[in-house]
N, C-alpha and C. Protein backbone atom coordinates (compact mmCIF):
# COMPACT_ATOMS: atom_id res chain seq x y z
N UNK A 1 65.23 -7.97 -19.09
CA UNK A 1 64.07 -8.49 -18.40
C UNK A 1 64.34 -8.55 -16.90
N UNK A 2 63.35 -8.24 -15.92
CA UNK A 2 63.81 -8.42 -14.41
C UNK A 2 62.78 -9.35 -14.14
N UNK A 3 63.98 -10.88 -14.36
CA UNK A 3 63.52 -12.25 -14.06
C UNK A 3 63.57 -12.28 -12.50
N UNK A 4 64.46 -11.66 -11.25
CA UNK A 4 64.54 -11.80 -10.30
C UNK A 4 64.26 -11.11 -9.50
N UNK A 5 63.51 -10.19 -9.32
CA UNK A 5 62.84 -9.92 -8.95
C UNK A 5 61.93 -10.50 -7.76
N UNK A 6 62.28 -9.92 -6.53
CA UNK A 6 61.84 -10.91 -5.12
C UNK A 6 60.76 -10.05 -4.75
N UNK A 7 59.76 -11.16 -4.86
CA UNK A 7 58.40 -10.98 -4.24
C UNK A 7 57.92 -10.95 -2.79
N UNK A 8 57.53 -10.81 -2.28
CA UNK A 8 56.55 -10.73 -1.09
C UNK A 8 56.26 -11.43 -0.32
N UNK A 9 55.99 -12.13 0.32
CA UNK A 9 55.50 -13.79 0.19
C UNK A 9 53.88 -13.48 0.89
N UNK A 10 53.06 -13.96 -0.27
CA UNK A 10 51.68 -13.13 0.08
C UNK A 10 50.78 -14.51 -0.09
N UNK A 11 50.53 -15.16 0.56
CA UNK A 11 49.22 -16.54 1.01
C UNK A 11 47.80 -15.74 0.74
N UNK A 12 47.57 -16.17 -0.17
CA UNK A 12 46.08 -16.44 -0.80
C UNK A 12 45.52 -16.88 -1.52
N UNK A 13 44.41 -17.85 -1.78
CA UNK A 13 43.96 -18.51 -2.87
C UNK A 13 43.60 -17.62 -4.15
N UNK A 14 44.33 -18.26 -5.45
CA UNK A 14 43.59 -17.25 -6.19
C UNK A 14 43.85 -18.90 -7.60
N UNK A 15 42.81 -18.54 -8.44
CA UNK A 15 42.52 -19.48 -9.60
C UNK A 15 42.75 -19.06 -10.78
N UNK A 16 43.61 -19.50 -11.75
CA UNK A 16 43.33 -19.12 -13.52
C UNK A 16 42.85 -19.90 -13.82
N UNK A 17 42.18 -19.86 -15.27
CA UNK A 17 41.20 -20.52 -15.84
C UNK A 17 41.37 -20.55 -17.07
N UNK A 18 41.97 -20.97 -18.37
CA UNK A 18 42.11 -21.38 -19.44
C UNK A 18 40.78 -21.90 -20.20
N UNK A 19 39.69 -21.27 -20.23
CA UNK A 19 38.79 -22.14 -20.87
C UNK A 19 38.59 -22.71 -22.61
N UNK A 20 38.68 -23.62 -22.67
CA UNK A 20 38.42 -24.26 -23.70
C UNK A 20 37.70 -25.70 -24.27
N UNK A 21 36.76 -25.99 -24.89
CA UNK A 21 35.80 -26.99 -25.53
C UNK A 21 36.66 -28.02 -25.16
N UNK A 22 38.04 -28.41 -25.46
CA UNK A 22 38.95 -29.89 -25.42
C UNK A 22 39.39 -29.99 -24.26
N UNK A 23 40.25 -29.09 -23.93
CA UNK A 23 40.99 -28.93 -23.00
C UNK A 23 41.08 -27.74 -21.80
N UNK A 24 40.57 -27.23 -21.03
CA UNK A 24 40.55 -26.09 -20.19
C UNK A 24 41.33 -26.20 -19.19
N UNK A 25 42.32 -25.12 -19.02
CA UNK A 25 43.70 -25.71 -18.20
C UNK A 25 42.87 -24.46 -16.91
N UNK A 26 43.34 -25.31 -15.39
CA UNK A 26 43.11 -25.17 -14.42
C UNK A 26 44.17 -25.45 -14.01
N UNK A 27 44.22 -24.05 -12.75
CA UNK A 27 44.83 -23.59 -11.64
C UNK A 27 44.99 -23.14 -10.64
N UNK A 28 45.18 -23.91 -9.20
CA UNK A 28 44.83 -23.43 -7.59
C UNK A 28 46.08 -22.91 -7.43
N UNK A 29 46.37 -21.59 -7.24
CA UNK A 29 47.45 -21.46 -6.30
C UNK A 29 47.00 -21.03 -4.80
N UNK A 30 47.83 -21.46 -3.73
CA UNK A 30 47.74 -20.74 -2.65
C UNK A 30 48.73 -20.96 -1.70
N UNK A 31 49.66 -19.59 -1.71
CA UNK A 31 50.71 -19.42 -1.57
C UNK A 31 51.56 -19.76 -2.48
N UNK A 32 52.87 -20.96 -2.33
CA UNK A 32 53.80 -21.51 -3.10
C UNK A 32 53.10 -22.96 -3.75
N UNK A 33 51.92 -23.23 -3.22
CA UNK A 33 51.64 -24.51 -3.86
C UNK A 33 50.68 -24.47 -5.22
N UNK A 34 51.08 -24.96 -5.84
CA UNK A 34 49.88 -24.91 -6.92
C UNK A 34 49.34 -26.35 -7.39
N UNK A 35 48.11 -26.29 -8.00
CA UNK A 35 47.26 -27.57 -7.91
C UNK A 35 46.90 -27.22 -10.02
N UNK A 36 47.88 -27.99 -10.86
CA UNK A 36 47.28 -27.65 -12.19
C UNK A 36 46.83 -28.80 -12.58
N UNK A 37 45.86 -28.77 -13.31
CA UNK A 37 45.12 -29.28 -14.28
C UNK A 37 44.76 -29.20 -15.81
N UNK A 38 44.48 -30.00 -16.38
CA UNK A 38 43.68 -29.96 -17.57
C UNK A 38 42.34 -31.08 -17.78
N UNK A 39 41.09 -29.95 -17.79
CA UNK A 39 39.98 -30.80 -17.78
C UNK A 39 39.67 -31.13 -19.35
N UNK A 40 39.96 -32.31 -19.72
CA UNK A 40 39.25 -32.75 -21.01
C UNK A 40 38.41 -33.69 -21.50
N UNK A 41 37.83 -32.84 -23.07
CA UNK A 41 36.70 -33.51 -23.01
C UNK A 41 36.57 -33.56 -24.52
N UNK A 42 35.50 -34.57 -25.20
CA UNK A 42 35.75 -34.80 -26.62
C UNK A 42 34.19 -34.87 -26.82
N UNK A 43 33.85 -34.22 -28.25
CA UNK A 43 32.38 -34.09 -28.27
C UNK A 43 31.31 -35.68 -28.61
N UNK A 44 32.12 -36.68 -28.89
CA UNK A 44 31.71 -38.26 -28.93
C UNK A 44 31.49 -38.60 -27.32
N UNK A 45 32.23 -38.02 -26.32
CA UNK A 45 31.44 -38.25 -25.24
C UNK A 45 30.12 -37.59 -24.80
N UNK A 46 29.36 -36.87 -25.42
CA UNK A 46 28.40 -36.39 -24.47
C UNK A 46 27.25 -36.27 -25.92
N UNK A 47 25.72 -36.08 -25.60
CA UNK A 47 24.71 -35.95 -26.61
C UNK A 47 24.81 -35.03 -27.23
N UNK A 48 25.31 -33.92 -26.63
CA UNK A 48 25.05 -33.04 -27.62
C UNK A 48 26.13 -31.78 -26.85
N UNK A 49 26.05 -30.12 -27.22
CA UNK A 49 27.05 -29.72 -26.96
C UNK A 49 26.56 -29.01 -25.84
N UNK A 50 24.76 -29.03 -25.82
CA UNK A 50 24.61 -28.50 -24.15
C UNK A 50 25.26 -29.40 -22.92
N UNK A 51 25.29 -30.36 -23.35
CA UNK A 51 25.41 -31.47 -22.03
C UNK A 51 26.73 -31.09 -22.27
N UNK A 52 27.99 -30.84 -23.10
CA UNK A 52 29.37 -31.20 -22.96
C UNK A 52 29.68 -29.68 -22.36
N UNK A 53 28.94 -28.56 -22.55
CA UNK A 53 29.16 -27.06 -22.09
C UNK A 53 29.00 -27.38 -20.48
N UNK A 54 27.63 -28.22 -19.68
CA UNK A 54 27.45 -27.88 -18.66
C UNK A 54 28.47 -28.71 -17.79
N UNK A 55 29.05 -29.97 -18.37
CA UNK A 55 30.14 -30.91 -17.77
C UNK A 55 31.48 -30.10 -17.53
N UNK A 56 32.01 -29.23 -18.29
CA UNK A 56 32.99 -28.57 -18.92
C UNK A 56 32.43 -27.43 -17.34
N UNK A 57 31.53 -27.00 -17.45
CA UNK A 57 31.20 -25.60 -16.29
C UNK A 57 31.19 -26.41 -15.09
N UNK A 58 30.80 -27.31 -15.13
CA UNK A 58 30.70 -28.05 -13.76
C UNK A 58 31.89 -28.61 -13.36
N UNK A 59 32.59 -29.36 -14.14
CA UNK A 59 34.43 -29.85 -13.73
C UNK A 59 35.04 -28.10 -13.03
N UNK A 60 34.77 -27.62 -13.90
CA UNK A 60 35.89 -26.33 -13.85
C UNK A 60 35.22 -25.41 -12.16
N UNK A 61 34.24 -25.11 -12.31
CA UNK A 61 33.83 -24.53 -10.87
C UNK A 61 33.28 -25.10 -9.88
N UNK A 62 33.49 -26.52 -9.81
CA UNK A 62 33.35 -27.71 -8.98
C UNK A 62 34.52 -27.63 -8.21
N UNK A 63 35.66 -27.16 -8.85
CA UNK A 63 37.20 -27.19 -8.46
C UNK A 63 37.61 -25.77 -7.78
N UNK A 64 36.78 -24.92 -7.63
CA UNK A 64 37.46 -24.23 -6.71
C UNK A 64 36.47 -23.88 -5.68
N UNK A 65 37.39 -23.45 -4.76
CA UNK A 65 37.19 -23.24 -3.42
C UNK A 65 36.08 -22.21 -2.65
N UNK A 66 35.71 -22.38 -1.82
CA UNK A 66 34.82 -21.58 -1.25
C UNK A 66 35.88 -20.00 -0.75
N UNK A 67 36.95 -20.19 -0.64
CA UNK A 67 37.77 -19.38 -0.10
C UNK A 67 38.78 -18.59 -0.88
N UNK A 68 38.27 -18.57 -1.91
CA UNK A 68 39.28 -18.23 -3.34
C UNK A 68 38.98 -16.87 -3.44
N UNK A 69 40.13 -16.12 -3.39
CA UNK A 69 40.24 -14.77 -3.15
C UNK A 69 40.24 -13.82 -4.70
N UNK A 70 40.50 -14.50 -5.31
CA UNK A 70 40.45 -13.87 -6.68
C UNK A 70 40.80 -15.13 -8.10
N UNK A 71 40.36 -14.98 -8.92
CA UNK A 71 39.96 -15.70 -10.34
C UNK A 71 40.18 -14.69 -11.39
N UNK A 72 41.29 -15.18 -12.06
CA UNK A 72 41.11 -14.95 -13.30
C UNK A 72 41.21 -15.81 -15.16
N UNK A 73 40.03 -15.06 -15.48
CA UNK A 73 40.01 -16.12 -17.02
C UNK A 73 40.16 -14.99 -18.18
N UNK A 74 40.62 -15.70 -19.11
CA UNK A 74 40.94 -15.02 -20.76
C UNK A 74 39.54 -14.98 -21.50
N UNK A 75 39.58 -13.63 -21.75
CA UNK A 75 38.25 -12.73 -22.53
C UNK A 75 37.99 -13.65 -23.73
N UNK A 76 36.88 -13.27 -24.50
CA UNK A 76 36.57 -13.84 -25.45
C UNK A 76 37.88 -13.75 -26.53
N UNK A 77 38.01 -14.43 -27.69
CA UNK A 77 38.75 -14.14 -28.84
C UNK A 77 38.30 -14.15 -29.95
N UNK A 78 38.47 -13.49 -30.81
CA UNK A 78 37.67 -13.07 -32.21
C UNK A 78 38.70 -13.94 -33.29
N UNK A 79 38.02 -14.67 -34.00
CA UNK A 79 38.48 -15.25 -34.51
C UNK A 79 39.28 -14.60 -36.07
N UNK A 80 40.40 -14.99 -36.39
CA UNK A 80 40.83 -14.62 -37.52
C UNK A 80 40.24 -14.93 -39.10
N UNK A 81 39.95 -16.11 -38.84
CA UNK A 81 38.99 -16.11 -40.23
C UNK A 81 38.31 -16.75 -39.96
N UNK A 82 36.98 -17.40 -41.17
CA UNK A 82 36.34 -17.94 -40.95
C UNK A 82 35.48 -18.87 -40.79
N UNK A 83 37.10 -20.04 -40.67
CA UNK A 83 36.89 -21.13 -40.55
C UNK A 83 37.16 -21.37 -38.53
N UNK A 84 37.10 -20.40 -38.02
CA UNK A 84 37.09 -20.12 -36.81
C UNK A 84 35.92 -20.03 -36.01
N UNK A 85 35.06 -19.49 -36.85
CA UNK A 85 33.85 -18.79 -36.26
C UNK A 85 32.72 -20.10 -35.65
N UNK A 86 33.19 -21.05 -35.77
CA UNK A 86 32.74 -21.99 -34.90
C UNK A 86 32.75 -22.31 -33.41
N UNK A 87 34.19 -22.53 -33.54
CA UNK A 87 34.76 -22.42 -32.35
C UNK A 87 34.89 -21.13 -31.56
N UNK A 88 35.02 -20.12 -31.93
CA UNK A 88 34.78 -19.00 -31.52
C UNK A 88 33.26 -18.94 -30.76
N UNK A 89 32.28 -19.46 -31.26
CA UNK A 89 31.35 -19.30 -30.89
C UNK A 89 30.79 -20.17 -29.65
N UNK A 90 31.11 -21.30 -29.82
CA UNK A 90 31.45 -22.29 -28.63
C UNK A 90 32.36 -22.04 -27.51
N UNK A 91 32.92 -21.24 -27.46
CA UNK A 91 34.14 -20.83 -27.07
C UNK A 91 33.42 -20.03 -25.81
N UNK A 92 32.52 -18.95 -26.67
CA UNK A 92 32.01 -17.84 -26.07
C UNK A 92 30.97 -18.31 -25.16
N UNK A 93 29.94 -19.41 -25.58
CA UNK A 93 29.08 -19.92 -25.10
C UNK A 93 29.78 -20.39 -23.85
N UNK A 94 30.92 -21.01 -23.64
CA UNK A 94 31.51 -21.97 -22.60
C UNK A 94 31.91 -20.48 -21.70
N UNK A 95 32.38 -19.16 -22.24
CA UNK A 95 32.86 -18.42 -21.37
C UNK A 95 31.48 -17.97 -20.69
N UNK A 96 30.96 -17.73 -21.12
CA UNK A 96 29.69 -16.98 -20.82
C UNK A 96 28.83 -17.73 -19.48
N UNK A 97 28.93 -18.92 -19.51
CA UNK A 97 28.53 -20.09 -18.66
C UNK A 97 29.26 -20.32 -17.86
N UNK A 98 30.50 -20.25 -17.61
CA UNK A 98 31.80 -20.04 -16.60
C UNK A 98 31.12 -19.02 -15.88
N UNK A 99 31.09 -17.61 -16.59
CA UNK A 99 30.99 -16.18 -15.98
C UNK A 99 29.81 -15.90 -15.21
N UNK A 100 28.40 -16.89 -15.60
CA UNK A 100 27.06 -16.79 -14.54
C UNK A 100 27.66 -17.70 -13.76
N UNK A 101 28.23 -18.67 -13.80
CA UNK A 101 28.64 -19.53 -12.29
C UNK A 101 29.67 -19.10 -11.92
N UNK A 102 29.87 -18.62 -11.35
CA UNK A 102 31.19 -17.36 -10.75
C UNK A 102 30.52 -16.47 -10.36
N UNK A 103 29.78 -16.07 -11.06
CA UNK A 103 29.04 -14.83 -10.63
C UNK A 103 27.82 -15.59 -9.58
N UNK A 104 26.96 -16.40 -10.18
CA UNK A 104 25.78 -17.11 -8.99
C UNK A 104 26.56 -17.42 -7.95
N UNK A 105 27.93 -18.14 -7.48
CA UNK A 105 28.39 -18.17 -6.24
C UNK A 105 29.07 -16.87 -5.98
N UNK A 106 29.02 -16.02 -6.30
CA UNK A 106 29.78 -14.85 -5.14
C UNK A 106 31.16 -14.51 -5.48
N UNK A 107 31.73 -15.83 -6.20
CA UNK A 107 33.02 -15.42 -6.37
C UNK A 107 33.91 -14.85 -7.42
N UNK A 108 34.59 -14.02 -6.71
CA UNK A 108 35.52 -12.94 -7.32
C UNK A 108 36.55 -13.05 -8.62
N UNK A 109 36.07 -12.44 -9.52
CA UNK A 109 37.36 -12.48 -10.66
C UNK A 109 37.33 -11.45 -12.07
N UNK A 110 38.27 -11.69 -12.56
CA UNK A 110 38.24 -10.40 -13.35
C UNK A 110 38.48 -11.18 -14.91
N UNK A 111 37.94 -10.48 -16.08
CA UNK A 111 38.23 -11.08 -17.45
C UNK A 111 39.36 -10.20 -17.72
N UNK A 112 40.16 -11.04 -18.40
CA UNK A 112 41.14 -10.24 -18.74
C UNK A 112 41.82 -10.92 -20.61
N UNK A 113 42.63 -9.89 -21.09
CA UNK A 113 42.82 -10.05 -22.59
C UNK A 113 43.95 -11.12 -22.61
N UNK A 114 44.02 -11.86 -23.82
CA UNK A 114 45.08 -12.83 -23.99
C UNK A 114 46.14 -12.00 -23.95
N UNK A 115 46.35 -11.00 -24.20
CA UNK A 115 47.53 -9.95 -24.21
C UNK A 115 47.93 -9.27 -23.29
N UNK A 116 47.74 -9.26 -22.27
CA UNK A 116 47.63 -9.03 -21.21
C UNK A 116 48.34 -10.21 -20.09
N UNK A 117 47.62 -11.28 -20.59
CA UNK A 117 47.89 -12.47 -20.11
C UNK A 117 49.89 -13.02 -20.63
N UNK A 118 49.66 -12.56 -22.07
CA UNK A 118 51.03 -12.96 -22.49
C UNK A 118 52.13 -11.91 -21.61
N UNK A 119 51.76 -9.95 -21.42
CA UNK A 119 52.54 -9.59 -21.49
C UNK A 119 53.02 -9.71 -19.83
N UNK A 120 52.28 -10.14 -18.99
CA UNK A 120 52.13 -10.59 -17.38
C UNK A 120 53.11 -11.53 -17.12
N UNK A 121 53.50 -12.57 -18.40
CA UNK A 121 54.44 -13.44 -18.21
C UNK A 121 55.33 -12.62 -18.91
N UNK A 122 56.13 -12.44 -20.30
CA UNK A 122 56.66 -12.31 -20.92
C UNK A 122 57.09 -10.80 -21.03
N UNK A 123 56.50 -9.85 -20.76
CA UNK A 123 56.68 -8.46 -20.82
C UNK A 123 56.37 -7.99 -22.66
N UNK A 124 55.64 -8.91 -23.06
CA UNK A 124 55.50 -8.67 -24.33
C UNK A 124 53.68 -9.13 -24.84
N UNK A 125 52.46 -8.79 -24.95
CA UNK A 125 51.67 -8.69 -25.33
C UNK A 125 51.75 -9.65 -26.54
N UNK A 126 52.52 -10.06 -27.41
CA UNK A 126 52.28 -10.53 -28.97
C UNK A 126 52.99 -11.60 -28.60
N UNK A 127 53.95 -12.16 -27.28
CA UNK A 127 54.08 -13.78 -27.27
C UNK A 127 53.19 -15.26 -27.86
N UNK A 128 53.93 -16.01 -28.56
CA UNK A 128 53.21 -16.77 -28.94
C UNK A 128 52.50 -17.81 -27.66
N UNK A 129 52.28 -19.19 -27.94
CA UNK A 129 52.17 -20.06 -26.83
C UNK A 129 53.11 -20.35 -26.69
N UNK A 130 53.85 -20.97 -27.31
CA UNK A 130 55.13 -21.73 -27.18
C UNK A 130 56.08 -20.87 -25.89
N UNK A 131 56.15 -19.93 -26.19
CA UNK A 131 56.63 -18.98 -24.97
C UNK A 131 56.02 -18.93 -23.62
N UNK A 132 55.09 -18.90 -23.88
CA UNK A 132 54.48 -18.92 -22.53
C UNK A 132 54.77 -19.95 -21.52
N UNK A 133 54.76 -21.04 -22.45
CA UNK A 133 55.45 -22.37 -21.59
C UNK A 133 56.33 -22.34 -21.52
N UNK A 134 57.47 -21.39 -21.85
CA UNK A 134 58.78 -21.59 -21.71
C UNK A 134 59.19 -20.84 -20.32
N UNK A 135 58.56 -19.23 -20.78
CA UNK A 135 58.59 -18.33 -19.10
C UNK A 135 57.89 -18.48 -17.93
N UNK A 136 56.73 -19.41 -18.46
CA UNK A 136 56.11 -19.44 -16.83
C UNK A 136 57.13 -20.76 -16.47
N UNK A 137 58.07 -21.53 -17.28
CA UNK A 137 58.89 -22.23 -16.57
C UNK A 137 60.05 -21.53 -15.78
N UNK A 138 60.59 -20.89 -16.49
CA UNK A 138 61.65 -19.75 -16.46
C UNK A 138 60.94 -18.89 -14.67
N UNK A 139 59.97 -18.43 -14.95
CA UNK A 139 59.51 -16.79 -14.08
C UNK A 139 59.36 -17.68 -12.68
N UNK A 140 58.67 -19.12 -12.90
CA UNK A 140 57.85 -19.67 -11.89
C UNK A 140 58.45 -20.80 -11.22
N UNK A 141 59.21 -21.69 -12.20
CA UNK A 141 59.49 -23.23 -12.12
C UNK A 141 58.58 -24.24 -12.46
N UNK A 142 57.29 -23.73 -12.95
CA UNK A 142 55.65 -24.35 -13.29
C UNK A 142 56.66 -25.18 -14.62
N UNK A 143 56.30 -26.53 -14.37
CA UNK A 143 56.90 -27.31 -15.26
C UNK A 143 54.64 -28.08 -15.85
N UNK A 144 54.37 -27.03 -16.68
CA UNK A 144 53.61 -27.15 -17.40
C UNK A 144 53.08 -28.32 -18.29
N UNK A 145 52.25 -29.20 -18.80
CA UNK A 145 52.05 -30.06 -19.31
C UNK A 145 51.73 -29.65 -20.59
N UNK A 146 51.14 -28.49 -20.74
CA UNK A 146 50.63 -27.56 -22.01
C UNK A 146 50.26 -26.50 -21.77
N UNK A 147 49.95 -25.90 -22.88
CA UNK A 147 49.97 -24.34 -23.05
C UNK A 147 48.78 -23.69 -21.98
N UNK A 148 47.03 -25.04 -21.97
CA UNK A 148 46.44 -24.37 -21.45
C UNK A 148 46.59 -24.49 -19.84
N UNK A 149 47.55 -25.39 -19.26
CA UNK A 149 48.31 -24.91 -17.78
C UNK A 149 48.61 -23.99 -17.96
N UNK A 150 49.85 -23.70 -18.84
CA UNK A 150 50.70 -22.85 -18.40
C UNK A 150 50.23 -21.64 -18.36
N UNK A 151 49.07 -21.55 -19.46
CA UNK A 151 48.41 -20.00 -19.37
C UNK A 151 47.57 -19.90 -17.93
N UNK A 152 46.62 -21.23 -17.47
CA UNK A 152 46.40 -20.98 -16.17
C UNK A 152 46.69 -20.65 -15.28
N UNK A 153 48.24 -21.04 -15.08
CA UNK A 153 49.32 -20.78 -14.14
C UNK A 153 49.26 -19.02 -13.45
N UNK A 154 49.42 -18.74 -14.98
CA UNK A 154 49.47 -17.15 -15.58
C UNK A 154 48.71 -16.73 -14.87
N UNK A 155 47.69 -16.73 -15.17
CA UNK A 155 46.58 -16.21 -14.47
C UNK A 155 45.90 -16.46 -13.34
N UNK A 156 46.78 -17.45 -13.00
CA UNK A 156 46.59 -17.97 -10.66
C UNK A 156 47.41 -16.60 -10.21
N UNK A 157 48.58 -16.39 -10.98
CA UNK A 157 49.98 -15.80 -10.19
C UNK A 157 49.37 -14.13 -10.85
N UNK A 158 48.19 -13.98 -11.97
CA UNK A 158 47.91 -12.67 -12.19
C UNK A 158 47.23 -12.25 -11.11
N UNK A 159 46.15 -13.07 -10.78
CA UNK A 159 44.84 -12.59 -9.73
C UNK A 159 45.50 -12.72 -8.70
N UNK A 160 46.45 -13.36 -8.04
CA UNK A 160 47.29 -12.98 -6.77
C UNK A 160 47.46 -11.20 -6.97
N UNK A 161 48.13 -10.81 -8.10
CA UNK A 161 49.29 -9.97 -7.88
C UNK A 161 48.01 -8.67 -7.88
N UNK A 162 46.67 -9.02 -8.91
CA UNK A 162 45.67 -8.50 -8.69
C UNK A 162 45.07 -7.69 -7.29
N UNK A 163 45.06 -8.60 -6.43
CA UNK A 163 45.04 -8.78 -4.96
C UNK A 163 46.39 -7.96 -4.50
N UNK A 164 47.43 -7.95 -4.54
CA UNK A 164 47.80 -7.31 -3.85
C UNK A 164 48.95 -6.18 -4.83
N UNK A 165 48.58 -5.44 -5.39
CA UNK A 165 48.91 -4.56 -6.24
C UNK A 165 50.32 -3.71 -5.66
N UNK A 166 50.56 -4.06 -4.64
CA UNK A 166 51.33 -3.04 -3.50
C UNK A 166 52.79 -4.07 -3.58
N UNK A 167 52.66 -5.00 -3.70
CA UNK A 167 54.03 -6.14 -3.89
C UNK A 167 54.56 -5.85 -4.86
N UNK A 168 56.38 -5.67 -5.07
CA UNK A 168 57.08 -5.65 -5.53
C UNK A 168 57.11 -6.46 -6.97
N UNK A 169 56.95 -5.95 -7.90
CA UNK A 169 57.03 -7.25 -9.51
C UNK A 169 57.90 -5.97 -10.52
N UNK A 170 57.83 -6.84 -11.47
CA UNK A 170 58.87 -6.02 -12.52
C UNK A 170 57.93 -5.05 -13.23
N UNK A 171 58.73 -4.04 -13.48
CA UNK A 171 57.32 -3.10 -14.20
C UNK A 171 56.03 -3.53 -15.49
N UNK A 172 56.41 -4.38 -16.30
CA UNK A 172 55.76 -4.30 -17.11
C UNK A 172 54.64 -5.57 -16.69
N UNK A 173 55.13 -5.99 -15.26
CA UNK A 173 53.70 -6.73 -14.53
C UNK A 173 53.11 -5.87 -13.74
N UNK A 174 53.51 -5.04 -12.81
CA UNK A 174 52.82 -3.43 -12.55
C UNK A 174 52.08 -3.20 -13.52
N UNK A 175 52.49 -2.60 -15.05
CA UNK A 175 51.60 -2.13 -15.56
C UNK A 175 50.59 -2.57 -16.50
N UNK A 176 50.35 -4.21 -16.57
CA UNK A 176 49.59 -5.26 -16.90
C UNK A 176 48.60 -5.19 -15.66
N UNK A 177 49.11 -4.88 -14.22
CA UNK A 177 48.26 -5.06 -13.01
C UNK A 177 47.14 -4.21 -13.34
N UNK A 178 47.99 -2.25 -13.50
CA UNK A 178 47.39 -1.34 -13.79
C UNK A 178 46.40 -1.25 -14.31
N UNK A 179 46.51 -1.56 -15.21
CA UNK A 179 45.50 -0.99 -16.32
C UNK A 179 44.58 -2.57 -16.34
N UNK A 180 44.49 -3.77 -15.90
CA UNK A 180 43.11 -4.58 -15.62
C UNK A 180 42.71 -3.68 -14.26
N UNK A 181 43.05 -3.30 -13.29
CA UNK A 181 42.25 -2.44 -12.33
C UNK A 181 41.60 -1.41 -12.73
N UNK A 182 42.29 -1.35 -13.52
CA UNK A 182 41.61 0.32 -14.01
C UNK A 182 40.36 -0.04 -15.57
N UNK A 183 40.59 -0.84 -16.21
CA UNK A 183 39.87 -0.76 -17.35
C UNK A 183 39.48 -2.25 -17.58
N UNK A 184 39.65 -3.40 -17.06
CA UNK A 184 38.84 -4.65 -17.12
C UNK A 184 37.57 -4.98 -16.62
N UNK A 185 37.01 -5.57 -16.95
CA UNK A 185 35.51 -6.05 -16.04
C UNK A 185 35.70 -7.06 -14.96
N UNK A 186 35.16 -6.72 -14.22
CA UNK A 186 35.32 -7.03 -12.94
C UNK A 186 33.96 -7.38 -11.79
N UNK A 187 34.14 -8.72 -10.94
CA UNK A 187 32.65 -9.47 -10.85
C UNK A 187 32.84 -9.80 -9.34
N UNK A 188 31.82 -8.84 -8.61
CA UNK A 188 31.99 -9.88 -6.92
C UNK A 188 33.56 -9.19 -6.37
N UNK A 189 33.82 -8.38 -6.75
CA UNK A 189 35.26 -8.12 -6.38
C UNK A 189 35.49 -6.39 -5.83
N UNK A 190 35.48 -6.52 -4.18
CA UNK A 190 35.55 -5.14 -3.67
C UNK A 190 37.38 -4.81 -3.26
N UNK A 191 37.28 -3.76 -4.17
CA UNK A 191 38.72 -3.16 -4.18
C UNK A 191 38.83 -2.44 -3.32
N UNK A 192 40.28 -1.55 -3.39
CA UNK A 192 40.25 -0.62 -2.48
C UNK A 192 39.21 0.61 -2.67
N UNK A 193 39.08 0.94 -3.78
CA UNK A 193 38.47 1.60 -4.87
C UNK A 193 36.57 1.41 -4.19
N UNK A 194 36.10 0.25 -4.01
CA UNK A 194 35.20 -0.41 -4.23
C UNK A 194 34.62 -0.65 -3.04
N UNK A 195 35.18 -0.31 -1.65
CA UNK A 195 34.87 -1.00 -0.34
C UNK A 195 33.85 0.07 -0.05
């Protein structure tokens, strides 16, 4: 693994986004500082699940910046069986509502796959969670509270590297970079490609 690997030192705001119904882990980086969170929420607090979707959209893009250079959040997930398909569906509803407010303000970000997300930290696509919190401690020093930080983390330090594709990282974060430039969806965001 090339854990050491010396970076760049590249200042810009960029956000991950962990979304989820309980817990949605949030993340400011800009530069060396990072600002994590976990916004939570329980469905006994609110009437019903429109009001707990728009609290949940409103905490989460209330929190970032007018100046945030790039955002990235984890694509939908298909659930394995189907005692899932609930949450799955709520899930999607909450992403989907993230993705018009991001998009109604202007600002920039890209969806990207949980696998993608794992192999960005880990160099491995099929990492569990448990790992993830272990290497973004390891890769970063992000001393994480839970999984959905640590995956945020992930994805502050992805949409940086997003941004500047030209900085030095270990290959198999190169080619996690690669191929979301080349084949992810992408919102508000002029590339080189794109200007």
């Amino acid at each position: 693994m090339e854990d050491n690997v010396e970076r760049t030192a590249v200042t810009c705001v960029a956000v991950g986004l962990d979304m989820s119904m309980t817990a949605t882990g949030f993340c400011l980086k800009e530069g060396v500082r990072l600002q994590l969170e976990t916004i939570k929420t329980e469905p006994k607090g609110f009437p019903n699940d429109l009001e707990r979707l728009k609290h949940i959209v409103k905490e989460t893009v209330g929190r970032i910046p007018d100046n945030v250079r790039m955002i990235c959040l984890e694509d939908f997930f298909t659930p394995a069986n189907k005692a899932q398909i609930g949450a799955a569906i709520k899930l999607a509803m909450l992403g989907a509502l993230v993705r018009v407010a991001l998009y109604d303000r202007g600002l920039p970000f890209f969806v990207v796959a949980a696998s993608q997300i794992k192999k960005f930290v880990t160099g491995s696509g099929a990492s569990p969670k448990s790992i993830i919190v272990r290497e973004t401690y390891k890769r970063w020093g992000i001393e994480a509270k839970d999984d959905n930080q640590a995956d945020a983390a992930a994805m502050a330090y992805l949409a940086e590297a997003l941004l500047h594709p030209e900085v030095e990282m270990p290959k198999f974060q190169k080619d996690v970079v690669n191929t979301i430039l080349a084949d992810r969806p992408r919102y508000n965001f002029k590339g080189k490609d794109d200007a």
